[in-house]
N, C-alpha and C. Protein backbone atom coordinates (compact mmCIF):
# COMPACT_ATOMS: atom_id res chain seq x y z
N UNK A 1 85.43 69.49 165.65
CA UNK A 1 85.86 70.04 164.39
C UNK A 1 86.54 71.38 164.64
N UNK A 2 87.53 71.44 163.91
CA UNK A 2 88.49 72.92 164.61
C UNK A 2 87.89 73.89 163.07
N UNK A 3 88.00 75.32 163.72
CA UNK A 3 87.41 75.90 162.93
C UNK A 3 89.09 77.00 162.38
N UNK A 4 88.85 77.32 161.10
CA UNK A 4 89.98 78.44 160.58
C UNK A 4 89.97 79.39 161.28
N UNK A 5 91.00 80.06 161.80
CA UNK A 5 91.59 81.15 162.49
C UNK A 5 91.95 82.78 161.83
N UNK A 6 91.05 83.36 161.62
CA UNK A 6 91.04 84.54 160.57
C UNK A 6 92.26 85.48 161.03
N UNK A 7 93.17 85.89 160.43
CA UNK A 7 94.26 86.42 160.02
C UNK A 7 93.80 87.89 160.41
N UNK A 8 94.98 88.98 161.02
CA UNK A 8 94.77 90.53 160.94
C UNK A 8 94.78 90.64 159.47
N UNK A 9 93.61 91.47 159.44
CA UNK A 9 93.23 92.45 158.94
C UNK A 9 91.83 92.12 157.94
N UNK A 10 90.98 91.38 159.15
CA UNK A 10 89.98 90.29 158.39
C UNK A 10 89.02 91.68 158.87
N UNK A 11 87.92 92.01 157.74
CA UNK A 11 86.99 92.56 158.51
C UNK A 11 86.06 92.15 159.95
N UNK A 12 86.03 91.20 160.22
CA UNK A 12 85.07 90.55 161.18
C UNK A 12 85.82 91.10 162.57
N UNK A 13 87.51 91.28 162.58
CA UNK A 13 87.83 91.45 163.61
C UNK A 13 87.67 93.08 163.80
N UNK A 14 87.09 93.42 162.87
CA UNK A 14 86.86 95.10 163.40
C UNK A 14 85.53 95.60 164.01
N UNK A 15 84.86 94.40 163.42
CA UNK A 15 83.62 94.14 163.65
C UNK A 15 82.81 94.68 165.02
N UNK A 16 81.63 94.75 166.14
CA UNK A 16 81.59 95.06 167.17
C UNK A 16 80.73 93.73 167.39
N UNK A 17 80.74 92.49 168.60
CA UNK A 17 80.13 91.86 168.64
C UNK A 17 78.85 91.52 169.19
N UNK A 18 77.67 90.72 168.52
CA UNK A 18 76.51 90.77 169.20
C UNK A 18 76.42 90.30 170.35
N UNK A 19 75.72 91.41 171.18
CA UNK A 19 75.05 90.12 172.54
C UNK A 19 74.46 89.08 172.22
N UNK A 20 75.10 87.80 173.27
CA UNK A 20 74.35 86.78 173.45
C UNK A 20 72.93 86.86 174.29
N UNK A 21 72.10 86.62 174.27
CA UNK A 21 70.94 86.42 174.77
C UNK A 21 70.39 85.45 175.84
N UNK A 22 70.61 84.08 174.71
CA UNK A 22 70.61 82.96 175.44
C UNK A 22 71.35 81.85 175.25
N UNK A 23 71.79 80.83 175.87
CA UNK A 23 72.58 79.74 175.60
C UNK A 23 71.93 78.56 175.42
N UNK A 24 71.82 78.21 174.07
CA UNK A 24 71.39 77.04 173.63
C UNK A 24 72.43 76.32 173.07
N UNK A 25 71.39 74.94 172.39
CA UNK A 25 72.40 73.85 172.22
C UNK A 25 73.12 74.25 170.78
N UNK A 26 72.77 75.17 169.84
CA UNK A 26 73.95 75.62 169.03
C UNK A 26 74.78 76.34 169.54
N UNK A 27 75.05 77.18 170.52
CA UNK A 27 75.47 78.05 170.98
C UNK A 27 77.00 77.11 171.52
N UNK A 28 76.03 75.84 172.62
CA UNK A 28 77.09 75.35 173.28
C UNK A 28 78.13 74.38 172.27
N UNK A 29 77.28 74.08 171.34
CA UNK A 29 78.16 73.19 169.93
C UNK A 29 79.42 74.42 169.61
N UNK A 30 79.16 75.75 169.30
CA UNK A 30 80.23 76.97 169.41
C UNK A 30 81.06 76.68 170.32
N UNK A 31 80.59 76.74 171.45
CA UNK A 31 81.78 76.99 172.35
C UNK A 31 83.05 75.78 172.37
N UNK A 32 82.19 74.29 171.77
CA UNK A 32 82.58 73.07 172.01
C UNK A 32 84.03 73.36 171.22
N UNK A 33 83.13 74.02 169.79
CA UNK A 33 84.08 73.88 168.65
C UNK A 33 85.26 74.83 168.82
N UNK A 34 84.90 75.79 169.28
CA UNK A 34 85.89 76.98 169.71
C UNK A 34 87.41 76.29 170.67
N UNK A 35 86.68 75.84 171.82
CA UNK A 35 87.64 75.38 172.70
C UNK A 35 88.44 74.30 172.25
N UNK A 36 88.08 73.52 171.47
CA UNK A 36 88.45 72.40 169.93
C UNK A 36 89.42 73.08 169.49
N UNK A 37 89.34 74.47 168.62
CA UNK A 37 89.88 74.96 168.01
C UNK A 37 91.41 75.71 168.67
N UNK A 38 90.93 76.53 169.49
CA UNK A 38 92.18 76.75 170.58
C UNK A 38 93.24 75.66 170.94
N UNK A 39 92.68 74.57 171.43
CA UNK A 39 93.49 73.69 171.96
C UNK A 39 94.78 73.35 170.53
N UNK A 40 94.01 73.05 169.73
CA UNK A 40 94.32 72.61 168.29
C UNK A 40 95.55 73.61 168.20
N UNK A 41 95.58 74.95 168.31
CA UNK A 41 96.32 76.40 168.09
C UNK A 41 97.58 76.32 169.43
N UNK A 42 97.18 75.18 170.12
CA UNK A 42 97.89 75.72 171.35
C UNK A 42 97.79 76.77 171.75
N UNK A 43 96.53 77.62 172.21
CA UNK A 43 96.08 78.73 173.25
C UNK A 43 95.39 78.84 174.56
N UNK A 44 95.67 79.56 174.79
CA UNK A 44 94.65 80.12 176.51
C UNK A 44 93.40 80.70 176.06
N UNK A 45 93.49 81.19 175.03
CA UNK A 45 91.89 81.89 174.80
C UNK A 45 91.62 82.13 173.03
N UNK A 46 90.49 82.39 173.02
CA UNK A 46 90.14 82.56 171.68
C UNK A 46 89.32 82.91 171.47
N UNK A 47 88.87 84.32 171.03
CA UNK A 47 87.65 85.24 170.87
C UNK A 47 86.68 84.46 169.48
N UNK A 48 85.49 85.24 169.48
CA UNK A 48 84.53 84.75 168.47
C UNK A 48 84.77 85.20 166.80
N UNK A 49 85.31 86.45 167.19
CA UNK A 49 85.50 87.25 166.06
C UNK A 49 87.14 86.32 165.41
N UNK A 50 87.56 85.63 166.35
CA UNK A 50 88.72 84.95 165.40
C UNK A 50 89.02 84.06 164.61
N UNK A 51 87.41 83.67 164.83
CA UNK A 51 86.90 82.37 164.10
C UNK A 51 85.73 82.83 162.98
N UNK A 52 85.44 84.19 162.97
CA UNK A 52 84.94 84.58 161.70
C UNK A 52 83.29 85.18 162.38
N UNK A 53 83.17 84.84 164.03
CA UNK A 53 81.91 85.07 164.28
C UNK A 53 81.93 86.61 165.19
N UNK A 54 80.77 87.32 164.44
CA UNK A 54 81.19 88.67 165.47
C UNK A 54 80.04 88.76 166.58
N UNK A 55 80.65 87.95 167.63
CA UNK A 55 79.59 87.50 168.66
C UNK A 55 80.35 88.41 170.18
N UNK A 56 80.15 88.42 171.17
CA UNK A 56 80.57 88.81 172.42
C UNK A 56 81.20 87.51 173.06
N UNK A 57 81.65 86.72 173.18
CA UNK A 57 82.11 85.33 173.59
C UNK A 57 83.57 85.33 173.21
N UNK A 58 83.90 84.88 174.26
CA UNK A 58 85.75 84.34 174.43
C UNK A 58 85.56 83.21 175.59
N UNK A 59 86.63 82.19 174.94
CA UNK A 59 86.84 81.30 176.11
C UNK A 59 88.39 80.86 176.20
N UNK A 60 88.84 80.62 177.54
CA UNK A 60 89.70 80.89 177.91
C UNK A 60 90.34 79.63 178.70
N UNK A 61 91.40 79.18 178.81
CA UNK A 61 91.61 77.78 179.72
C UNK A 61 92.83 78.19 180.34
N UNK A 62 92.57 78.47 181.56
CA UNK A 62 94.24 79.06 182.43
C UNK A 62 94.49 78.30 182.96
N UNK A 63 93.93 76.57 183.23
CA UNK A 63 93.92 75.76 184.01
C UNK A 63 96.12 75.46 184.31
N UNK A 64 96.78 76.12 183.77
CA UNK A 64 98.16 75.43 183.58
C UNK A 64 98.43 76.53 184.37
């Protein structure tokens, strides 16, 4: 499921993000959906805060 891509000048992106702690299975459903979402955007990366979450997490695919 691709998630909406929050626009400058969203508060969340001013936001400071939480540490992760630990990686569980919601966590990894995030990342699933995230990297979902990027691909969808045609990107290399895509922070948490751009998807509305103000977390410490970016993922990134340089594989090209």
């Amino acid at each position: 499921m691709t998630m909406p891509i929050v626009k400058y000048g969203h508060p969340v992106l001013r936001q400071r993000g939480k540490t992760i702690d630990a990686f569980d299975a919601s966590l990894h459903r995030l990342v699933d959906e995230m990297l979902e979402t990027m691909y969808q955007a045609d990107g290399v990366g895509l922070a948490a805060q751009q998807i509305g979450k103000a977390l410490q997490l970016t993922v990134v695919d340089v594989s090209q």
